[in-house]
PDB file of N, CA and C in Angstrom:
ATOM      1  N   UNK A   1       0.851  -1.170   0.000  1.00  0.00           N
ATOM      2  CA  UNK A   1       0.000   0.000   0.000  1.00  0.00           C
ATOM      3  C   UNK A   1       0.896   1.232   0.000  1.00  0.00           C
ATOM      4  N   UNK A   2       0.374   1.952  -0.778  1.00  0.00           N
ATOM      5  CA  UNK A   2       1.427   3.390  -1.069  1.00  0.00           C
ATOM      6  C   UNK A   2       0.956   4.541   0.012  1.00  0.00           C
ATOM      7  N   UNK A   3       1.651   5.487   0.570  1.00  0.00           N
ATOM      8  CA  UNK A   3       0.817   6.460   1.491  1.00  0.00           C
ATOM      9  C   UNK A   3       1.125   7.822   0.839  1.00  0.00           C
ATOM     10  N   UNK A   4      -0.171   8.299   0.999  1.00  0.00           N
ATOM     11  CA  UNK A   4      -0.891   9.509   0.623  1.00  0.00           C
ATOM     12  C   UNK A   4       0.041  10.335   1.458  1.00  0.00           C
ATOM     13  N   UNK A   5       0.193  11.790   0.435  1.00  0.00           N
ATOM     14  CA  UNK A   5       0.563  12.871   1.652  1.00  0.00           C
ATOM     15  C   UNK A   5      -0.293  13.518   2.441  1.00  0.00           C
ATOM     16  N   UNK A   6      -1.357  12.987   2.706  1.00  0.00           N
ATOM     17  CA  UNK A   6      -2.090  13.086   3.529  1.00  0.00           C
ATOM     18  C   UNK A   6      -1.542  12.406   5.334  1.00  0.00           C
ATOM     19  N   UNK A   7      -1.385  11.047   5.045  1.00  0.00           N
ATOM     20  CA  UNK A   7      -0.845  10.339   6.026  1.00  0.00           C
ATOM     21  C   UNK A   7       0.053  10.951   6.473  1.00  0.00           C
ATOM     22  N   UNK A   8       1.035  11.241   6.037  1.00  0.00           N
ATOM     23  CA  UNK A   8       3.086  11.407   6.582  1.00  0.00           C
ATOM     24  C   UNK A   8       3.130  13.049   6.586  1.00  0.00           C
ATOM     25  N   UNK A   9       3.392  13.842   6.948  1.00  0.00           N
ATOM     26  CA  UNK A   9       4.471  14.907   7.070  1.00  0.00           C
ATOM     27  C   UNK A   9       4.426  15.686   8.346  1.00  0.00           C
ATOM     28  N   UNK A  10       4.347  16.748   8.092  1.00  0.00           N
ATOM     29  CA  UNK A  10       4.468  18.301   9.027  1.00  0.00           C
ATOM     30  C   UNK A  10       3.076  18.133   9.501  1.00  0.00           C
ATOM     31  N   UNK A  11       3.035  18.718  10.834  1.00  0.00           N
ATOM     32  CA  UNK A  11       1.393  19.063  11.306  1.00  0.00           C
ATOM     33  C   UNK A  11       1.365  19.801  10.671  1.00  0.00           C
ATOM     34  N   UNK A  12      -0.575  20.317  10.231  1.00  0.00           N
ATOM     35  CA  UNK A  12      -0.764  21.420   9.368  1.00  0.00           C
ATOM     36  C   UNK A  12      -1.649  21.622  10.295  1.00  0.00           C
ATOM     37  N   UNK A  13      -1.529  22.448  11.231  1.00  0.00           N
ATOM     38  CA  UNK A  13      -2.394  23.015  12.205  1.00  0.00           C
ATOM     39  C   UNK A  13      -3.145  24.369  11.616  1.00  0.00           C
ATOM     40  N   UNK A  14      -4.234  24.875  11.930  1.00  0.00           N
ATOM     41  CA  UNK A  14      -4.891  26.461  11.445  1.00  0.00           C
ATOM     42  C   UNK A  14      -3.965  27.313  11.810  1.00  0.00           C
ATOM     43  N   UNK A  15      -4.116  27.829  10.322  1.00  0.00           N
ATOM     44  CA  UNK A  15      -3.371  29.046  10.277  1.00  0.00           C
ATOM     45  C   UNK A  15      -4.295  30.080   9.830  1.00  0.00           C
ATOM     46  N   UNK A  16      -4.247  31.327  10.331  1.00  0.00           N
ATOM     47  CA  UNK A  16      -5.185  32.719  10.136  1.00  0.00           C
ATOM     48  C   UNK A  16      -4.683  32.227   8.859  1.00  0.00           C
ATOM     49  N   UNK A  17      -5.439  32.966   7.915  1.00  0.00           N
ATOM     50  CA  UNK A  17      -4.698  33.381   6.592  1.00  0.00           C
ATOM     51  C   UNK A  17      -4.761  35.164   6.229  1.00  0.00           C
ATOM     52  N   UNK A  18      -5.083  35.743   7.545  1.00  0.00           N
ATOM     53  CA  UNK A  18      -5.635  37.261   6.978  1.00  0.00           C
ATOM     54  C   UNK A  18      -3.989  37.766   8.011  1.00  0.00           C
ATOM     55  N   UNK A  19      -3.963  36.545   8.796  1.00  0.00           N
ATOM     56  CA  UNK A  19      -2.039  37.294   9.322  1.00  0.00           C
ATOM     57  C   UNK A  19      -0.878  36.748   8.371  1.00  0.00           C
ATOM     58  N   UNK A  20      -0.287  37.940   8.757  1.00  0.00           N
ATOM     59  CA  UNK A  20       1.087  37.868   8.425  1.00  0.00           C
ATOM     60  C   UNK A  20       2.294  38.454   8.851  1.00  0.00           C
ATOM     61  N   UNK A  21       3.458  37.681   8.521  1.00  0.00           N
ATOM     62  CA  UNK A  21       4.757  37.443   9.513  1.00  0.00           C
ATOM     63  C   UNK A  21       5.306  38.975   8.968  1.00  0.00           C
ATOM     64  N   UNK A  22       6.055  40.020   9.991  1.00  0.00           N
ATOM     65  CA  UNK A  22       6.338  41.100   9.584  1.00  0.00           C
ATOM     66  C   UNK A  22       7.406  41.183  10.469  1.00  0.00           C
ATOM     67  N   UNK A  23       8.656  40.668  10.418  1.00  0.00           N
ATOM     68  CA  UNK A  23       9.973  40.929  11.431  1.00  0.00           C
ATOM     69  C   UNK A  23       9.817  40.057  12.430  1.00  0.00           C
ATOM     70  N   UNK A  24       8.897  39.076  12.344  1.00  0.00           N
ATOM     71  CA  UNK A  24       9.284  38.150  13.240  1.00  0.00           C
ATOM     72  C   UNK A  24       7.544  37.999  14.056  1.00  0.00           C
ATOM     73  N   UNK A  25       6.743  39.207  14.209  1.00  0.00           N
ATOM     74  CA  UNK A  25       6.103  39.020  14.787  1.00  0.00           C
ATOM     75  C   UNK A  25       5.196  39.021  13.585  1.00  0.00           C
ATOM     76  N   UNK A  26       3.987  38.443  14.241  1.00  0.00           N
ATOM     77  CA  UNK A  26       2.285  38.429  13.123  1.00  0.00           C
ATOM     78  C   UNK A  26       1.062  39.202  13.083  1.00  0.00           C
ATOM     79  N   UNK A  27       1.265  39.857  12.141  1.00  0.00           N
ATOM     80  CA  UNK A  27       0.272  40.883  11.743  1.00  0.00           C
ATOM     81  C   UNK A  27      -1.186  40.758  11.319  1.00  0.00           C
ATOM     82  N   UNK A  28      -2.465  41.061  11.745  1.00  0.00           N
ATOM     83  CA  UNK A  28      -3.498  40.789  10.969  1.00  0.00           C
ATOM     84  C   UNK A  28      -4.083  41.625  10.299  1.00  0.00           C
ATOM     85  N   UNK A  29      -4.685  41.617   8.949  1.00  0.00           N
ATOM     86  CA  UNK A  29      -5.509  42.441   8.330  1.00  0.00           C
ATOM     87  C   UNK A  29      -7.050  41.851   8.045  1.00  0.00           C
ATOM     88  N   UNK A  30      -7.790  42.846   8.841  1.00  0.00           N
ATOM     89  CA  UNK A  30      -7.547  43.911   9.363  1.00  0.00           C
ATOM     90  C   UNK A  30      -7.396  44.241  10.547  1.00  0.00           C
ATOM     91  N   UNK A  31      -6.981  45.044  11.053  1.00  0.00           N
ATOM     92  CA  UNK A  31      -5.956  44.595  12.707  1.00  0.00           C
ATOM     93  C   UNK A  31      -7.448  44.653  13.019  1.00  0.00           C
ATOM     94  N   UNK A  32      -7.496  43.541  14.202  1.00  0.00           N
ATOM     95  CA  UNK A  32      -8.056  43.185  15.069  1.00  0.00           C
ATOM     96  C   UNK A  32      -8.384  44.327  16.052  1.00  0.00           C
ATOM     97  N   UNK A  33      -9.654  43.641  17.124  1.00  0.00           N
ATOM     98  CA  UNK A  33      -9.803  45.257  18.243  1.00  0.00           C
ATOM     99  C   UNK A  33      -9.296  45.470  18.609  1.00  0.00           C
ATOM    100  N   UNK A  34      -8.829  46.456  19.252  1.00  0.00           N
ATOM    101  CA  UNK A  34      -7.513  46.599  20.418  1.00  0.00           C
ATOM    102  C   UNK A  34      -6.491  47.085  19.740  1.00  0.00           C
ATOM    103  N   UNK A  35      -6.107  46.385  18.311  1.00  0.00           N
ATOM    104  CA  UNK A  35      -5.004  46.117  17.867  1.00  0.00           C
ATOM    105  C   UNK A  35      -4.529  48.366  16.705  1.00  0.00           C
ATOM    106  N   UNK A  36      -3.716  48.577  17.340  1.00  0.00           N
ATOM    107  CA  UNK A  36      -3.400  49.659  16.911  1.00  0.00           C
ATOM    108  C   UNK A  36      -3.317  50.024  15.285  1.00  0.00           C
ATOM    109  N   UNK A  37      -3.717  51.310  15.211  1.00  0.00           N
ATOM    110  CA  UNK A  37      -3.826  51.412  13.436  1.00  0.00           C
ATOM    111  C   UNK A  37      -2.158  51.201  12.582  1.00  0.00           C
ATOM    112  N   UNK A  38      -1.342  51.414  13.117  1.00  0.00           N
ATOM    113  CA  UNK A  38      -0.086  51.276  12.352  1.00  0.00           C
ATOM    114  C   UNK A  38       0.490  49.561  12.199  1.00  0.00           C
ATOM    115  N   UNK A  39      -0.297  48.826  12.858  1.00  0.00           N
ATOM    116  CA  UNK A  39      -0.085  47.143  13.047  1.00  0.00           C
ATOM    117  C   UNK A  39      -0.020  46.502  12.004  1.00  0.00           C
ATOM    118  N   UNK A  40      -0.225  46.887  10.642  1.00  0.00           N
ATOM    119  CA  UNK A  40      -0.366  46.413   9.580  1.00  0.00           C
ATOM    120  C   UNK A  40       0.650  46.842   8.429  1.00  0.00           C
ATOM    121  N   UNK A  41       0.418  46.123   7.459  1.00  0.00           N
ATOM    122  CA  UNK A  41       1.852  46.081   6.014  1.00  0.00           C
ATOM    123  C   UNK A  41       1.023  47.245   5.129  1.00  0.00           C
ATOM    124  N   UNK A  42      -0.008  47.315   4.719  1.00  0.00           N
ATOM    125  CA  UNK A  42      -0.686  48.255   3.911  1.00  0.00           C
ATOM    126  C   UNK A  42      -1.477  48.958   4.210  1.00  0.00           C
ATOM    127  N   UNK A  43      -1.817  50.172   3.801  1.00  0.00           N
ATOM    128  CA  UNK A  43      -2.736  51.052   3.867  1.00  0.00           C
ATOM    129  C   UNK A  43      -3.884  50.828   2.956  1.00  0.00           C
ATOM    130  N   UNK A  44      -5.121  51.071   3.889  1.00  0.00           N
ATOM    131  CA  UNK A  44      -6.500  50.237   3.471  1.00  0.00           C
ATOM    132  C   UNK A  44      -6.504  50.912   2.191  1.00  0.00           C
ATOM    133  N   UNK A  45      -7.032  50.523   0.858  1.00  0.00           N
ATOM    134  CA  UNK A  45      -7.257  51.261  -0.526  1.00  0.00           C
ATOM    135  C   UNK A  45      -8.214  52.382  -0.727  1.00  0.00           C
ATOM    136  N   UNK A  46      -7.867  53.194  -1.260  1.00  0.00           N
ATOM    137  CA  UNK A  46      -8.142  54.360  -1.436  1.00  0.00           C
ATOM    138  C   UNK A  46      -9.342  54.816  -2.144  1.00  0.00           C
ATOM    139  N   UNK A  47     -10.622  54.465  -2.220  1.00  0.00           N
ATOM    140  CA  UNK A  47     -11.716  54.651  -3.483  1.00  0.00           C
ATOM    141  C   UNK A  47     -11.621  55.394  -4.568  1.00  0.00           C
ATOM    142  N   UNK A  48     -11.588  56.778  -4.192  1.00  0.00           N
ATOM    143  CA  UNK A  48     -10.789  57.721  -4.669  1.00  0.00           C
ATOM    144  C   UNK A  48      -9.687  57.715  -5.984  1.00  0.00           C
ATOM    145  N   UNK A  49      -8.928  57.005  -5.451  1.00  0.00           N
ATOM    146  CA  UNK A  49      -7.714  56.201  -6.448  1.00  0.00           C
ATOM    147  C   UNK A  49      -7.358  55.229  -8.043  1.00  0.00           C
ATOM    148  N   UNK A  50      -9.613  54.913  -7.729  1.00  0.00           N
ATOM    149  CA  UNK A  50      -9.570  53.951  -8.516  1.00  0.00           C
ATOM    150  C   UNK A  50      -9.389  54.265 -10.194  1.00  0.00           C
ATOM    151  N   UNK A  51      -8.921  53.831 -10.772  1.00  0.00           N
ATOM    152  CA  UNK A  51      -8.984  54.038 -12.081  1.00  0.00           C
ATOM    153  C   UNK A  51     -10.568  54.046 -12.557  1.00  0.00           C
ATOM    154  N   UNK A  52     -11.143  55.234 -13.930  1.00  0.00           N
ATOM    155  CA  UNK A  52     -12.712  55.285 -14.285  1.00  0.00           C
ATOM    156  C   UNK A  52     -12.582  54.594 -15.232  1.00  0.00           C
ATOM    157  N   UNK A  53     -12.532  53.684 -15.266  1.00  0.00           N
ATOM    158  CA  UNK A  53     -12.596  52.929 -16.460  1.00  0.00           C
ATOM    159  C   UNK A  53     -14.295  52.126 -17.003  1.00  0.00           C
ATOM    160  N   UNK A  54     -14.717  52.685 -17.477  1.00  0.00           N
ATOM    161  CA  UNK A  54     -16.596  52.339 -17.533  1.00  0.00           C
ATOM    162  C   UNK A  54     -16.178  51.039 -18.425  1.00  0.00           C
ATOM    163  N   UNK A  55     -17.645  50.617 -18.774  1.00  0.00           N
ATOM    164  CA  UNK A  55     -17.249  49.380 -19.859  1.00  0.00           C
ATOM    165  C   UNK A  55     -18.468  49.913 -20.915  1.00  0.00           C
ATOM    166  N   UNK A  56     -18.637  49.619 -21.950  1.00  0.00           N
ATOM    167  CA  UNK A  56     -19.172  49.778 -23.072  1.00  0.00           C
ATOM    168  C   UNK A  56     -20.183  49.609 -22.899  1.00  0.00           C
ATOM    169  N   UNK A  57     -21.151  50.259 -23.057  1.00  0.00           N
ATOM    170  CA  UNK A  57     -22.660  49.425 -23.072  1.00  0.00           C
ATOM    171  C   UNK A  57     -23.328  48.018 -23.239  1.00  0.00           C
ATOM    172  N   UNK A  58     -22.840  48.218 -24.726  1.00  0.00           N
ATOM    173  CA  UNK A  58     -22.744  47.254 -25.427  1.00  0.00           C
ATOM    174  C   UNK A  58     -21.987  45.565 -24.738  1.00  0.00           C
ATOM    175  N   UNK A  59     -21.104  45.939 -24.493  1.00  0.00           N
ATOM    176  CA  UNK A  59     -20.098  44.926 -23.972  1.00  0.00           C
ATOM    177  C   UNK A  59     -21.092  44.457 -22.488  1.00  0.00           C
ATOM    178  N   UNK A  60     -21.619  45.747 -21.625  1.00  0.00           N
ATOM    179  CA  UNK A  60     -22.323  45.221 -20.042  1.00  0.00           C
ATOM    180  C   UNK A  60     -23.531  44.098 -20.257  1.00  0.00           C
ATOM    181  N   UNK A  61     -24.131  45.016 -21.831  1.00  0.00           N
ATOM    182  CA  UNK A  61     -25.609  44.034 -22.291  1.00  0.00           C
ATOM    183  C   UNK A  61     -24.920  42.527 -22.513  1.00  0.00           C
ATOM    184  N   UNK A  62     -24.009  42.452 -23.493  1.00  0.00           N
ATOM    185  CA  UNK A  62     -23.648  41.051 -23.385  1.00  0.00           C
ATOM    186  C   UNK A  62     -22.826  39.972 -22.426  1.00  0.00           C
ATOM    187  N   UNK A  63     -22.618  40.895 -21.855  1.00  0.00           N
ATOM    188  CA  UNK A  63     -22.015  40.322 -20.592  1.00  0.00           C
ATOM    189  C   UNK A  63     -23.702  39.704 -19.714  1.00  0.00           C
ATOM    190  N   UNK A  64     -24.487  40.716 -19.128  1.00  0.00           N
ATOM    191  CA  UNK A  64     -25.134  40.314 -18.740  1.00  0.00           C
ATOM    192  C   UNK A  64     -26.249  39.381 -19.368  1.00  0.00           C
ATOM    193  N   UNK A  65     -26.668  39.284 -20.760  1.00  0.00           N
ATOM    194  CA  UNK A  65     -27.141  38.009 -21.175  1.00  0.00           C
ATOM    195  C   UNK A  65     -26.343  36.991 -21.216  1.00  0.00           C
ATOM    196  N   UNK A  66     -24.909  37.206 -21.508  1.00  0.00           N
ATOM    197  CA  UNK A  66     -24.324  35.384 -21.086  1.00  0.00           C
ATOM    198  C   UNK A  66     -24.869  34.883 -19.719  1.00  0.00           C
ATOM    199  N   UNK A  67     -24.813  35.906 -18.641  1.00  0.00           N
ATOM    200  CA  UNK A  67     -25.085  35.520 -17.054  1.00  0.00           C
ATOM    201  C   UNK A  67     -26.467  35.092 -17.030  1.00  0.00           C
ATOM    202  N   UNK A  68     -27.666  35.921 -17.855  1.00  0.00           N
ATOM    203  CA  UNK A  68     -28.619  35.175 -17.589  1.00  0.00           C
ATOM    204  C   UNK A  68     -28.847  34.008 -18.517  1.00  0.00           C
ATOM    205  N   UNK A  69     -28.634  33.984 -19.439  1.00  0.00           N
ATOM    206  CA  UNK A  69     -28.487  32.026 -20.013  1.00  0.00           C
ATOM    207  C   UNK A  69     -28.150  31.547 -18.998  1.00  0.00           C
ATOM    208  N   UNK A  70     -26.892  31.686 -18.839  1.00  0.00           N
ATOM    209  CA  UNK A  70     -26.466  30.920 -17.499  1.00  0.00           C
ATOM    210  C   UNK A  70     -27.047  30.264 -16.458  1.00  0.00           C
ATOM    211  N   UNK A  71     -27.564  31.362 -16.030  1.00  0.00           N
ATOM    212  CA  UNK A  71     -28.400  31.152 -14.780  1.00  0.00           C
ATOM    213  C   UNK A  71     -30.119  30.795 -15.353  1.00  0.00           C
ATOM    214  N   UNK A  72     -30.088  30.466 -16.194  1.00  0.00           N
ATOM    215  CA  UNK A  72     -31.729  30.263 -16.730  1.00  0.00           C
ATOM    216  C   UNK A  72     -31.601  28.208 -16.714  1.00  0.00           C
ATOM    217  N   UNK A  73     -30.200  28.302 -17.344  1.00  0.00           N
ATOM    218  CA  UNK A  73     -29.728  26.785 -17.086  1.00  0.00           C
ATOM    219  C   UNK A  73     -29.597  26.623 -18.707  1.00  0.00           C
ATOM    220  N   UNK A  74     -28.939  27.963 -20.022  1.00  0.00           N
ATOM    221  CA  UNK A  74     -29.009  27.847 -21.112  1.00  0.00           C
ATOM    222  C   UNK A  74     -27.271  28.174 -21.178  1.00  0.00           C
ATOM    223  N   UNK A  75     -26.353  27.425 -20.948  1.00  0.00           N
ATOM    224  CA  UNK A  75     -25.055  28.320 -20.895  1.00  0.00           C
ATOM    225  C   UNK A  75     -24.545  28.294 -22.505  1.00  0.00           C
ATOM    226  N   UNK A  76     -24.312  29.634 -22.971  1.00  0.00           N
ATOM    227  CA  UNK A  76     -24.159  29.740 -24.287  1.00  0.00           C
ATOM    228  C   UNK A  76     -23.001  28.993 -24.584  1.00  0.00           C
ATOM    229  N   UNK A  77     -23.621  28.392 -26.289  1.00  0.00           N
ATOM    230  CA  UNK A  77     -21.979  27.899 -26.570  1.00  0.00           C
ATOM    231  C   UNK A  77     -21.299  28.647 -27.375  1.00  0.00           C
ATOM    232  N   UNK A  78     -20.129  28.168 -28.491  1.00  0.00           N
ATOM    233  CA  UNK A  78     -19.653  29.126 -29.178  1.00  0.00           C
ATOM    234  C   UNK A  78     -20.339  29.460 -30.668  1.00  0.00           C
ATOM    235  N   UNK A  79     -21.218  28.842 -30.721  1.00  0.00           N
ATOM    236  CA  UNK A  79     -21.651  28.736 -31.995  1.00  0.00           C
ATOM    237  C   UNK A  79     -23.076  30.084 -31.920  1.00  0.00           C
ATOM    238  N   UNK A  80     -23.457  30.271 -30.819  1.00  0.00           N
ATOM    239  CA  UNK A  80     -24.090  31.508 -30.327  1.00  0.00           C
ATOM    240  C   UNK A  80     -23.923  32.617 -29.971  1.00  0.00           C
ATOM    241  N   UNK A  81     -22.152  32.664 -30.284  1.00  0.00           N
ATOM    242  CA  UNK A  81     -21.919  34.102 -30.314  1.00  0.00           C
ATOM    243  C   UNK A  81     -22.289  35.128 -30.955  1.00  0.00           C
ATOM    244  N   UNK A  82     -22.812  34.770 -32.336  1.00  0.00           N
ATOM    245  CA  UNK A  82     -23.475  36.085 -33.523  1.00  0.00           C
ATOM    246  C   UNK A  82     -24.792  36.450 -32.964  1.00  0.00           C
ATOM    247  N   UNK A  83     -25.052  35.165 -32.391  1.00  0.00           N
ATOM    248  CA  UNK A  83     -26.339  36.096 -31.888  1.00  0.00           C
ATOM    249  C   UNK A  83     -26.780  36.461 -30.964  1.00  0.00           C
ATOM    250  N   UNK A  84     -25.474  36.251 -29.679  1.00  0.00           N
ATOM    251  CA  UNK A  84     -25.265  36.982 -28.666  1.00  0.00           C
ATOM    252  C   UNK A  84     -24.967  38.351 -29.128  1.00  0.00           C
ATOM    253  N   UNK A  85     -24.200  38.614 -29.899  1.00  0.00           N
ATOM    254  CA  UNK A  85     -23.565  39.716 -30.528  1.00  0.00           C
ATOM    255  C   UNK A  85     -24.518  40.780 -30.965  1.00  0.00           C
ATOM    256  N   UNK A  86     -25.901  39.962 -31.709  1.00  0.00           N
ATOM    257  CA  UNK A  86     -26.535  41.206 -32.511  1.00  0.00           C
ATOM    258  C   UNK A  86     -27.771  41.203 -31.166  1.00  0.00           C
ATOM    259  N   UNK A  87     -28.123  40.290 -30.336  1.00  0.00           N
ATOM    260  CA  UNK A  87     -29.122  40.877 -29.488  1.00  0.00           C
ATOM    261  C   UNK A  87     -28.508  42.015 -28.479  1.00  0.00           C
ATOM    262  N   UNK A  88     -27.321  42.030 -28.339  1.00  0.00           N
ATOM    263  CA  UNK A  88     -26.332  43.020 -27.636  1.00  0.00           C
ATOM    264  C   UNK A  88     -26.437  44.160 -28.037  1.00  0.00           C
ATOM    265  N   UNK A  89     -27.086  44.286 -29.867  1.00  0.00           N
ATOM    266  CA  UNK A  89     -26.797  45.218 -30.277  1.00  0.00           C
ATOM    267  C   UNK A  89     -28.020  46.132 -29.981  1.00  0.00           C
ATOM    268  N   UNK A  90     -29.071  45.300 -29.965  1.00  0.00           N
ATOM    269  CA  UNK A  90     -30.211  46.029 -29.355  1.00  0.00           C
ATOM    270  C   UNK A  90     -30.535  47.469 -28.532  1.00  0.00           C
ATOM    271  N   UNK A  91     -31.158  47.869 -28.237  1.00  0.00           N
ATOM    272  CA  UNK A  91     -31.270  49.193 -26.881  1.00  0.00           C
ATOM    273  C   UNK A  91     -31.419  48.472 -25.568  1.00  0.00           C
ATOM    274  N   UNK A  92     -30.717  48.892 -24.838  1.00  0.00           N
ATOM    275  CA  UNK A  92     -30.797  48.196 -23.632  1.00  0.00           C
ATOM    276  C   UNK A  92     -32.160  48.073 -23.015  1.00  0.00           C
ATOM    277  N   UNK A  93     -33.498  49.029 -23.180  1.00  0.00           N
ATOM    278  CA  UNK A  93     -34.894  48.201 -22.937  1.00  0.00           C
ATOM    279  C   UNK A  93     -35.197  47.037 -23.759  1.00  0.00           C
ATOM    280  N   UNK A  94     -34.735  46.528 -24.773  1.00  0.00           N
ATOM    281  CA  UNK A  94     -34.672  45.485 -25.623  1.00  0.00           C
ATOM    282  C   UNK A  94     -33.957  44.195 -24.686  1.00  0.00           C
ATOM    283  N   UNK A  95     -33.010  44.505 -24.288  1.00  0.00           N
ATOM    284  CA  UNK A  95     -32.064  43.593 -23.689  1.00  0.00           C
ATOM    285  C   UNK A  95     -32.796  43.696 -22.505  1.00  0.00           C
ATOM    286  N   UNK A  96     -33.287  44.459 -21.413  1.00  0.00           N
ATOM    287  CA  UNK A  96     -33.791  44.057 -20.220  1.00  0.00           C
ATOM    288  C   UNK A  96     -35.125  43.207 -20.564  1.00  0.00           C
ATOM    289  N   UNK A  97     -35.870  42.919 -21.222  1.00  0.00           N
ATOM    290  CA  UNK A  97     -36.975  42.540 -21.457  1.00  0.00           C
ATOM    291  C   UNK A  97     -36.664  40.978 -21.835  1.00  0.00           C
ATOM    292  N   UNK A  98     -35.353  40.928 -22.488  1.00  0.00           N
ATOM    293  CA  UNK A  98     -34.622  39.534 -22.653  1.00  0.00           C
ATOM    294  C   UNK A  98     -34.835  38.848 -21.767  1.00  0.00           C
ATOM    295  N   UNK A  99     -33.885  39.543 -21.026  1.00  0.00           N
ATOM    296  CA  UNK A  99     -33.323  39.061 -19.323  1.00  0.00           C
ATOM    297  C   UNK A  99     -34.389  38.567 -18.411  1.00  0.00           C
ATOM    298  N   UNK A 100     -35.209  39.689 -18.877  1.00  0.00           N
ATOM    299  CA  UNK A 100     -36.389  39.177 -17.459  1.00  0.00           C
ATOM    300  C   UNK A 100     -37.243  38.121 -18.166  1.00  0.00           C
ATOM    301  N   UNK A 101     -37.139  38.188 -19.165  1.00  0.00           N
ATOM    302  CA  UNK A 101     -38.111  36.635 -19.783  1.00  0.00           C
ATOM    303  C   UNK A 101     -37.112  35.255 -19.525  1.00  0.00           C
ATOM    304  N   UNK A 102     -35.968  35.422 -19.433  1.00  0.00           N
ATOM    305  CA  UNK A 102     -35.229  34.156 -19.169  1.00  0.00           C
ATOM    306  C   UNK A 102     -35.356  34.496 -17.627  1.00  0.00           C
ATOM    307  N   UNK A 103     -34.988  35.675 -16.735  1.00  0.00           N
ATOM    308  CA  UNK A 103     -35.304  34.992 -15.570  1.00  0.00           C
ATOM    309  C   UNK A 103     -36.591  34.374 -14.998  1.00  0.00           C
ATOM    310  N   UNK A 104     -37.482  35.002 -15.262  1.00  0.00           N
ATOM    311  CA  UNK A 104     -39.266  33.966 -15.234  1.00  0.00           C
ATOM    312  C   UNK A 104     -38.761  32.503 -15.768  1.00  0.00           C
ATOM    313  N   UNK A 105     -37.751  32.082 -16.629  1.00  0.00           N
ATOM    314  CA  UNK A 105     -37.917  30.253 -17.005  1.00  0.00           C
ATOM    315  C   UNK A 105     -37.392  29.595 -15.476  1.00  0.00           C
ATOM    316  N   UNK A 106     -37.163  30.377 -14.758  1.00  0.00           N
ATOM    317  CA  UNK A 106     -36.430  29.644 -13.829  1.00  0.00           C
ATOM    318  C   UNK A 106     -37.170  28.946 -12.911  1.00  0.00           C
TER     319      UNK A 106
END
């Protein structure tokens, strides 16, 4: 019988995974109560900061009809891309009216 590395090695006891080792001692993010604001490796992200990057209309409509096939239990294949493509091309009251008729199949 062969043994699994499951059987044989190192204890793998719980480990946080939100700490981390910083000079020796262990840090959590996000510090814990008590635990002072400078206790940590990074500074929380900035909203502010974020890049505006919108997405296309076009591109959100077809994005969101792949999700509802999906979730209707129709997951598109590739051979349905043209006509993912041209119902995309639609006005987006066109495309919500899609959506909500595939979500009612559910």
């Amino acid at each position: 019988m062969t043994a699994t590395a499951f059987e044989h090695g190192p204890n793998h006891g719980f480990a946080d995974p939100r700490a981390v080792q910083d000079g020796g001692h262990s840090v959590r993010w996000p510090p814990a109560e008590g635990q002072s604001e400078g206790d940590y490796l990074l500074a929380p992200p900035d909203p502010a900061a974020r890049l505006n990057s919108g997405i296309d209309p076009r591109d959100r409509r077809r994005l969101e009809l792949h999700a509802a096939l999906t979730a209707a239990g129709i997951p598109p294949r590739p051979e349905d891309r043209e006509a993912i493509e041209s119902l995309s091309a639609l006005s987006g009251s066109v495309n919500s009216t899609i959506q909500r008729w595939l979500h009612h199949t559910l």
